[in-house]
PDB file of N, CA and C in Angstrom:
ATOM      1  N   UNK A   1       0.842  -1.167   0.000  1.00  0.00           N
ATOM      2  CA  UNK A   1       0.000   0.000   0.000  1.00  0.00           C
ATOM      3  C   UNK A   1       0.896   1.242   0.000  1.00  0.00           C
ATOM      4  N   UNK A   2       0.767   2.368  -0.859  1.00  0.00           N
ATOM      5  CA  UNK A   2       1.583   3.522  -0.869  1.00  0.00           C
ATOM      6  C   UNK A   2       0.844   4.391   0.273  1.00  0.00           C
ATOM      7  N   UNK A   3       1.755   5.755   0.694  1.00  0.00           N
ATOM      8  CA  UNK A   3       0.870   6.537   1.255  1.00  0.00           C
ATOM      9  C   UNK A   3       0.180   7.068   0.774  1.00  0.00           C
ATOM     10  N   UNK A   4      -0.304   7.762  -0.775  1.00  0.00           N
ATOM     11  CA  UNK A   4      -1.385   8.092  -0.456  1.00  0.00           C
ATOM     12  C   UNK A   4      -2.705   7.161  -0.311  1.00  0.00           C
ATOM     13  N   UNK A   5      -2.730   6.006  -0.513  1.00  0.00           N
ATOM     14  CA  UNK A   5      -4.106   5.169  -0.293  1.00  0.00           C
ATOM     15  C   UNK A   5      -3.883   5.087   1.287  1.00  0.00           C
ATOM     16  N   UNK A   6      -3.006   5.291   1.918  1.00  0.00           N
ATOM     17  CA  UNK A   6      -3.004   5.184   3.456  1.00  0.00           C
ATOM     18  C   UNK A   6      -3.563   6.447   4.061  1.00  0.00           C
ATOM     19  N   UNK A   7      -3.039   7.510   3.691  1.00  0.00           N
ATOM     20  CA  UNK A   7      -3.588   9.020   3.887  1.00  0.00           C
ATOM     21  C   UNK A   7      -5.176   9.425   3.289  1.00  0.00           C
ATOM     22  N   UNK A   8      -5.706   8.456   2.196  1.00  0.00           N
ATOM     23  CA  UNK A   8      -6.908   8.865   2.123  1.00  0.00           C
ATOM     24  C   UNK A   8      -7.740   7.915   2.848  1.00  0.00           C
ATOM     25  N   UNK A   9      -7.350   6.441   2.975  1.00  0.00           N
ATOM     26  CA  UNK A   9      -8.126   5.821   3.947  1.00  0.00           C
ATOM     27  C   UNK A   9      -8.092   6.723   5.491  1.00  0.00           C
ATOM     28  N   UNK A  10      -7.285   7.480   6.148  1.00  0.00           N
ATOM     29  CA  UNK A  10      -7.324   7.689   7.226  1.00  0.00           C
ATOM     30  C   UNK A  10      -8.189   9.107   6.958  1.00  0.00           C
ATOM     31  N   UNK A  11      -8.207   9.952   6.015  1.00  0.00           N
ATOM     32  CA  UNK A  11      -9.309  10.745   5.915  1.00  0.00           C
ATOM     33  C   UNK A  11     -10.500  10.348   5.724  1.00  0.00           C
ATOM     34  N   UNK A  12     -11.104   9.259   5.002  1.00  0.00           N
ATOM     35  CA  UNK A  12     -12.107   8.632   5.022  1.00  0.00           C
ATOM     36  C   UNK A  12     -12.463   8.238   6.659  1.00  0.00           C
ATOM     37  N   UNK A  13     -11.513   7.311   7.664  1.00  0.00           N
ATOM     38  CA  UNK A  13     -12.042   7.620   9.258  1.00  0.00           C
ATOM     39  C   UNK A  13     -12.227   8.382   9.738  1.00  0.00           C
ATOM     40  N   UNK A  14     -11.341   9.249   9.126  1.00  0.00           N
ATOM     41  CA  UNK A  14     -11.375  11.076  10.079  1.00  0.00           C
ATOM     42  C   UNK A  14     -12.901  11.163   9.862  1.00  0.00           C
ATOM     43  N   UNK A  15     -13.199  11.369   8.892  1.00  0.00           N
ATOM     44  CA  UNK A  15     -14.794  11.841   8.275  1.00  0.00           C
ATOM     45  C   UNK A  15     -16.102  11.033   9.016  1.00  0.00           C
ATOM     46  N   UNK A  16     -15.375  10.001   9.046  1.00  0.00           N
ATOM     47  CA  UNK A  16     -16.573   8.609   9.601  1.00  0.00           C
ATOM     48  C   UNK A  16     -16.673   9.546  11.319  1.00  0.00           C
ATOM     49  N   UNK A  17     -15.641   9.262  11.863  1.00  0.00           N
ATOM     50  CA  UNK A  17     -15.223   9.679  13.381  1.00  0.00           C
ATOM     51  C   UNK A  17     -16.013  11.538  13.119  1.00  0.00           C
ATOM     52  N   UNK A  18     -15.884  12.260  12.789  1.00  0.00           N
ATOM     53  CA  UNK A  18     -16.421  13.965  12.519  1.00  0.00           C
ATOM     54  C   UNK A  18     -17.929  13.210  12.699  1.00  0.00           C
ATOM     55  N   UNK A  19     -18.709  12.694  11.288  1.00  0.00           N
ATOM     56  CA  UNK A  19     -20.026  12.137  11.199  1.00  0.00           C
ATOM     57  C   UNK A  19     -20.559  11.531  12.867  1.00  0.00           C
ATOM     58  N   UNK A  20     -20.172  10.795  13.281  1.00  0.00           N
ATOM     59  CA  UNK A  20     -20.332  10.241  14.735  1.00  0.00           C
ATOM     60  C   UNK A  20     -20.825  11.098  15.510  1.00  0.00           C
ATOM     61  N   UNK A  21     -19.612  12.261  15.402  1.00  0.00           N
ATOM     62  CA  UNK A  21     -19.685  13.696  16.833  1.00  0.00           C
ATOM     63  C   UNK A  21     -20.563  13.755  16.703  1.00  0.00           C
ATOM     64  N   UNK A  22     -21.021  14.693  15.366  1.00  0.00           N
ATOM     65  CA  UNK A  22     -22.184  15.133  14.951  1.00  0.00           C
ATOM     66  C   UNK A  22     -23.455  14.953  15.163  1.00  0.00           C
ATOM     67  N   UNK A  23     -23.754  13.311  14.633  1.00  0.00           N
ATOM     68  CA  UNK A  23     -24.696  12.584  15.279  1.00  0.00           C
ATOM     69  C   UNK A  23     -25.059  12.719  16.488  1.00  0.00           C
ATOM     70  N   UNK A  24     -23.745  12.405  17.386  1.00  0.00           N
ATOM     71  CA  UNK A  24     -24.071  12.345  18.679  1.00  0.00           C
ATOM     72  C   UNK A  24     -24.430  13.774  19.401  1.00  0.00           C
ATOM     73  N   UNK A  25     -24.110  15.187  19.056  1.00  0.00           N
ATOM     74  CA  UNK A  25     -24.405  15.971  19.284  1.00  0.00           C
ATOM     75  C   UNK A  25     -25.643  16.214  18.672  1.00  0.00           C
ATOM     76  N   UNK A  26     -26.187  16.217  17.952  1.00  0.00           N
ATOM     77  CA  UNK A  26     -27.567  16.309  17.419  1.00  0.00           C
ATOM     78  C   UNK A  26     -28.754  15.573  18.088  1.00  0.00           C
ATOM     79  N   UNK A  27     -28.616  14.092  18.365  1.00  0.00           N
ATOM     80  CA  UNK A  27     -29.139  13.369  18.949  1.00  0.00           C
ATOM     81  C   UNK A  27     -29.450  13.821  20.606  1.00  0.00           C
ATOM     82  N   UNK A  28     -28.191  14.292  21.291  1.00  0.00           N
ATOM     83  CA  UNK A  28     -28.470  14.910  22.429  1.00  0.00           C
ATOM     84  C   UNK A  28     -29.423  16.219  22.726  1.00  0.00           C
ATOM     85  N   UNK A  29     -29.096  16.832  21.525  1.00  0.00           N
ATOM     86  CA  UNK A  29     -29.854  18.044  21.647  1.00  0.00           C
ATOM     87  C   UNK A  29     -31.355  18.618  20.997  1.00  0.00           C
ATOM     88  N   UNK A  30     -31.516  17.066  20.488  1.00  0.00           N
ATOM     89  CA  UNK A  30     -32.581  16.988  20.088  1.00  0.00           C
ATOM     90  C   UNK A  30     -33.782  15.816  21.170  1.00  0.00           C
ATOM     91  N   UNK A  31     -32.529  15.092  21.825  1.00  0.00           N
ATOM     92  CA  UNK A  31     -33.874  14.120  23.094  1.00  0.00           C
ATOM     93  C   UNK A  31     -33.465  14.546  24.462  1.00  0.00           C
ATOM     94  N   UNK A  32     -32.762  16.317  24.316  1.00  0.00           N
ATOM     95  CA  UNK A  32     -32.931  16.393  26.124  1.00  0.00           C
ATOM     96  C   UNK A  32     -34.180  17.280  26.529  1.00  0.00           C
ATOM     97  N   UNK A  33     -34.724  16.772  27.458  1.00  0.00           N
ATOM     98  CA  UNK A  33     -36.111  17.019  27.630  1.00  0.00           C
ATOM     99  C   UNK A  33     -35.834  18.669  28.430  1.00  0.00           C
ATOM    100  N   UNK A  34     -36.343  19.771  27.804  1.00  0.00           N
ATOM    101  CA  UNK A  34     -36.465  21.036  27.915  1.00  0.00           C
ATOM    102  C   UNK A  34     -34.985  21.367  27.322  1.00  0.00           C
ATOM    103  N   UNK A  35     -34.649  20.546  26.256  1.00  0.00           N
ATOM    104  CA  UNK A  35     -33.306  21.476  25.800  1.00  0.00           C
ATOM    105  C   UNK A  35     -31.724  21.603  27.070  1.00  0.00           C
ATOM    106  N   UNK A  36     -31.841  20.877  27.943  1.00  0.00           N
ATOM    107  CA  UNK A  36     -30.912  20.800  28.774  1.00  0.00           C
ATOM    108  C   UNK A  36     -30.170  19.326  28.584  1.00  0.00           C
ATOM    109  N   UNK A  37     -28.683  19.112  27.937  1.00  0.00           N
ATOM    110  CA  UNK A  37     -27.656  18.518  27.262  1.00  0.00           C
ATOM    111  C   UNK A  37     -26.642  18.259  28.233  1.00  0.00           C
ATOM    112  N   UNK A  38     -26.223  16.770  28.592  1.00  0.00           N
ATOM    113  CA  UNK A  38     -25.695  16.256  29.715  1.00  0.00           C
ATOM    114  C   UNK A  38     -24.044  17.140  29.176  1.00  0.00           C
ATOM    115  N   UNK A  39     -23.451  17.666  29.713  1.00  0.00           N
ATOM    116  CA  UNK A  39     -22.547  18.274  29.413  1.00  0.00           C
ATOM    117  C   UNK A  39     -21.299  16.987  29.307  1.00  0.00           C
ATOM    118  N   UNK A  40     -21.658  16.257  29.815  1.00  0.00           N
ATOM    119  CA  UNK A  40     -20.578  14.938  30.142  1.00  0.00           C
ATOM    120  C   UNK A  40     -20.541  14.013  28.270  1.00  0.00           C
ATOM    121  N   UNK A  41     -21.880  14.070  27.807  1.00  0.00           N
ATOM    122  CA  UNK A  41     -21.821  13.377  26.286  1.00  0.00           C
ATOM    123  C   UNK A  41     -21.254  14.594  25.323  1.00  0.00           C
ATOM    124  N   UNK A  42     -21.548  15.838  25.820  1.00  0.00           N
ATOM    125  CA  UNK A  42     -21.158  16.745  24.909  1.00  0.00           C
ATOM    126  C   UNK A  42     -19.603  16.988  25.056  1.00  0.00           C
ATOM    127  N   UNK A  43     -18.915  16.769  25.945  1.00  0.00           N
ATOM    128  CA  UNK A  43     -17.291  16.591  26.334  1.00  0.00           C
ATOM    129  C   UNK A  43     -16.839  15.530  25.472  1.00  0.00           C
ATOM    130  N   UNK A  44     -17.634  14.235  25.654  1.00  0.00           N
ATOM    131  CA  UNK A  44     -16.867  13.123  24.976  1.00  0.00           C
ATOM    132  C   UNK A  44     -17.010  13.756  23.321  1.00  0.00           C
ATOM    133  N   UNK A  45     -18.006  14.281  22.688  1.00  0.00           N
ATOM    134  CA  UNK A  45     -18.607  14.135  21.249  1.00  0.00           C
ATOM    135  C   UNK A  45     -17.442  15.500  20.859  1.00  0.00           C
ATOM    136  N   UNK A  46     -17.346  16.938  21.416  1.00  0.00           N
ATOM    137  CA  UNK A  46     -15.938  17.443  21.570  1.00  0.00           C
ATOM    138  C   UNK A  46     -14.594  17.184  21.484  1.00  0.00           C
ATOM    139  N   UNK A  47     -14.346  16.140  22.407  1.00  0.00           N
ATOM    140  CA  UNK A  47     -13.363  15.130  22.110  1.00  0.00           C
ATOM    141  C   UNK A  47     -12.747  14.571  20.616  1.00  0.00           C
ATOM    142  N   UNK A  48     -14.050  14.069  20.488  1.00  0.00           N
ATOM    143  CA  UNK A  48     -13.981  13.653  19.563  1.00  0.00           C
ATOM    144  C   UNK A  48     -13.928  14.515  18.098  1.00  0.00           C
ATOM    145  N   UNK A  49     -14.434  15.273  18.267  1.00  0.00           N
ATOM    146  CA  UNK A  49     -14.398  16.008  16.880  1.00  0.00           C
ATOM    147  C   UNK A  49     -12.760  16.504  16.972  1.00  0.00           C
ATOM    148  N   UNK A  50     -12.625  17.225  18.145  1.00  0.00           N
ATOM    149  CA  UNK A  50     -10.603  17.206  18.139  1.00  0.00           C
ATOM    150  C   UNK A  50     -10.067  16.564  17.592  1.00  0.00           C
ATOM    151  N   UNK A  51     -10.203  15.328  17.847  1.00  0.00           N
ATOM    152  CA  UNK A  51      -9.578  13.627  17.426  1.00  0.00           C
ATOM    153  C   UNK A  51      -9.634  13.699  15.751  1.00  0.00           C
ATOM    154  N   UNK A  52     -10.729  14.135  15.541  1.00  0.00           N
ATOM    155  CA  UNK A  52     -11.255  13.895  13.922  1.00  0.00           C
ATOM    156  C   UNK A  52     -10.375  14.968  13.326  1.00  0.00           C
ATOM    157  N   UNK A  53     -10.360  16.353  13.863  1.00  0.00           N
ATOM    158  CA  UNK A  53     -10.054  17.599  13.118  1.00  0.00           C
ATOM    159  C   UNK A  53      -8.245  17.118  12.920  1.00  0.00           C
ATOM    160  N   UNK A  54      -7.759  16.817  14.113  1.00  0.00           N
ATOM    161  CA  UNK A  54      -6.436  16.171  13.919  1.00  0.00           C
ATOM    162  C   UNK A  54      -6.071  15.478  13.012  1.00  0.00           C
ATOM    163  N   UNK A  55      -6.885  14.316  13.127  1.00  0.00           N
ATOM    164  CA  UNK A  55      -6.715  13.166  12.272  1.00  0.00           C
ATOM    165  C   UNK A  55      -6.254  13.526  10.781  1.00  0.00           C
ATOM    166  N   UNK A  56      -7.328  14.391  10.322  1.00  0.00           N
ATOM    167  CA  UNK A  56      -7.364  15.164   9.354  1.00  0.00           C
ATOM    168  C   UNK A  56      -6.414  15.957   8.843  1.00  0.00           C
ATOM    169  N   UNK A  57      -6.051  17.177  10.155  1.00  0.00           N
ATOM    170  CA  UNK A  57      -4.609  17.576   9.212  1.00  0.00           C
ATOM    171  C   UNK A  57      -3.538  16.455   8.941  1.00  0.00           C
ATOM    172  N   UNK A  58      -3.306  15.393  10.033  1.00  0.00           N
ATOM    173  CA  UNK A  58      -2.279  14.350  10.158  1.00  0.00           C
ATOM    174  C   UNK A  58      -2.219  13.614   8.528  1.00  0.00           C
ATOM    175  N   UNK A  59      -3.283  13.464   8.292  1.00  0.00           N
ATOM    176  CA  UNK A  59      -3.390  12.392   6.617  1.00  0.00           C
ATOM    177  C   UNK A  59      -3.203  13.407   5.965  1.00  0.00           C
ATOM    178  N   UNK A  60      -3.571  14.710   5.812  1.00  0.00           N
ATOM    179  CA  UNK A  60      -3.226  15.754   4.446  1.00  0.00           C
ATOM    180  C   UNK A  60      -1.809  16.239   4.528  1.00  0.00           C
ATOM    181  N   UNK A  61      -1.194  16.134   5.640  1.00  0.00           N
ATOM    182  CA  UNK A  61       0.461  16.123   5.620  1.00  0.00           C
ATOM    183  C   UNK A  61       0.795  14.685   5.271  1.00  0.00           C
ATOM    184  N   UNK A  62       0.300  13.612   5.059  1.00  0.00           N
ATOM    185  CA  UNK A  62       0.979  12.377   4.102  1.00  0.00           C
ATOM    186  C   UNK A  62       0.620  13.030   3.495  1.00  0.00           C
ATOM    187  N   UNK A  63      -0.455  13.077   2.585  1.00  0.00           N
ATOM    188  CA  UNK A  63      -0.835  13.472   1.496  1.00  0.00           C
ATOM    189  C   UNK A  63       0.024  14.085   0.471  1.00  0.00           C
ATOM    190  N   UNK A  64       0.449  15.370   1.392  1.00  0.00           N
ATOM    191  CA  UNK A  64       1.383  16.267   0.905  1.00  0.00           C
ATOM    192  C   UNK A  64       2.956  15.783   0.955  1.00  0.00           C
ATOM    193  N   UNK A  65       3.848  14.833   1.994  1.00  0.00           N
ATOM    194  CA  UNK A  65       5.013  14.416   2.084  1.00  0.00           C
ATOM    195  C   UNK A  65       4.831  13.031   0.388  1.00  0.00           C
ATOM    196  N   UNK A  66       3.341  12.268   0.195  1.00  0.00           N
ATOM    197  CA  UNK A  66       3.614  11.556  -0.288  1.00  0.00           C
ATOM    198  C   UNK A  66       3.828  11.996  -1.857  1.00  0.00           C
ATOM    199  N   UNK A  67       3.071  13.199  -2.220  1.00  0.00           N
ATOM    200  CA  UNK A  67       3.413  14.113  -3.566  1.00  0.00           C
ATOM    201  C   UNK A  67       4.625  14.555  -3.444  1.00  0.00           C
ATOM    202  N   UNK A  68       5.090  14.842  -2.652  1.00  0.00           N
ATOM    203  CA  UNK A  68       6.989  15.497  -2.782  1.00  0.00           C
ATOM    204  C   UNK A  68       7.732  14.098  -2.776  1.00  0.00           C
ATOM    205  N   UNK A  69       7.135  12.647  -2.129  1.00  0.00           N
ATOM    206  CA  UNK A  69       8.284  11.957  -2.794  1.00  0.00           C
ATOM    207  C   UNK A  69       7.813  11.091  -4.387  1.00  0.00           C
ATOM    208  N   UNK A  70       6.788  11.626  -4.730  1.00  0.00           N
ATOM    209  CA  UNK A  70       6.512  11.321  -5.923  1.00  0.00           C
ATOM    210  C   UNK A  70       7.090  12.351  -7.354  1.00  0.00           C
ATOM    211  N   UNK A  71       7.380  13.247  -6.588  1.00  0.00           N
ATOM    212  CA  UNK A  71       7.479  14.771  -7.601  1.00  0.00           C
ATOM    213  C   UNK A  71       9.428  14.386  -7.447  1.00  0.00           C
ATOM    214  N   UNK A  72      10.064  13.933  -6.522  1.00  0.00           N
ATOM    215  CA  UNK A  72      11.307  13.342  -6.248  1.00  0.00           C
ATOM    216  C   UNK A  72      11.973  12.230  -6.981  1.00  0.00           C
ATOM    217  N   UNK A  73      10.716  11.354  -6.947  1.00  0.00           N
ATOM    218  CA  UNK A  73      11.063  10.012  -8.152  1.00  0.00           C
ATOM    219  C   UNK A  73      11.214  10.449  -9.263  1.00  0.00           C
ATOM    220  N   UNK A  74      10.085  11.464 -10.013  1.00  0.00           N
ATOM    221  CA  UNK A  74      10.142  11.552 -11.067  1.00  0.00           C
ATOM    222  C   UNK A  74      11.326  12.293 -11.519  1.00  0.00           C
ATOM    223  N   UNK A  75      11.544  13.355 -10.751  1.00  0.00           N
ATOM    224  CA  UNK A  75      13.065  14.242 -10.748  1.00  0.00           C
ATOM    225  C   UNK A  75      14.245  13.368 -10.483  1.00  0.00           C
ATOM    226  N   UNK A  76      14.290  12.766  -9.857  1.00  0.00           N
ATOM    227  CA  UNK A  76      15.348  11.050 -10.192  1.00  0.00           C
ATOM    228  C   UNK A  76      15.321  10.853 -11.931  1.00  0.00           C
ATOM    229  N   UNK A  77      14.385  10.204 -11.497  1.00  0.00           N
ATOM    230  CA  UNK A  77      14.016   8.928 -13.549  1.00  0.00           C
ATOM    231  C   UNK A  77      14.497  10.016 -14.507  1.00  0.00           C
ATOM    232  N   UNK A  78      14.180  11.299 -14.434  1.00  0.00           N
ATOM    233  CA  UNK A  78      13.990  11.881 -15.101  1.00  0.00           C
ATOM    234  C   UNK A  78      16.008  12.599 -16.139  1.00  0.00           C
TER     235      UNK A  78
END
C-alpha cells in the first residue's frame, strides 16, 4: 500500500469519526427534555471532533510528504 491510499483511507475515518460527533451531538440536543444537554456526552462528542479535526490535518500532511516523494522520483528517472 503507498501513502497516499493510506492518507486517504485515514481521511475517510477522520470523516466517519467527525459524522459520529455530529450525530451524537444532534441526537443529544434533540432528546434532552427542555433542551438541557448532559454536558458529560457533549465533552466526549468534543473530544472527539478534536480527534477527527487532527486526524485530518495528520493524513493531508501524508498526502502532501507523499506528492513530494513522488514529484522526487520523477526528478530522479527523469
Amino acid at each position: 500500500m503507498d501513502l497516499s491510499s493510506i492518507a486517504l483511507q485515514g481521511l475517510q475515518q477522520a470523516d466517519n469519526q467527525l459524522q459520529n460527533a455530529a450525530t451524537q451531538i444532534a441526537e443529544n440536543g434533540a432528546n434532552a427534555p427542555g433542551g438541557n444537554v448532559d454536558s458529560v456526552d457533549l465533552s466526549a462528542a468534543a473530544v472527539q471532533l478534536l480527534a477527527g479535526k487532527n486526524d485530518f490535518a495528520a493524513n493531508i500532511g501524508t498526502l502532501k510528504v507523499a506528492d513530494e516523494v513522488q514529484k522526487n522520483l520523477l526528478d530522479v528517472q527523469a
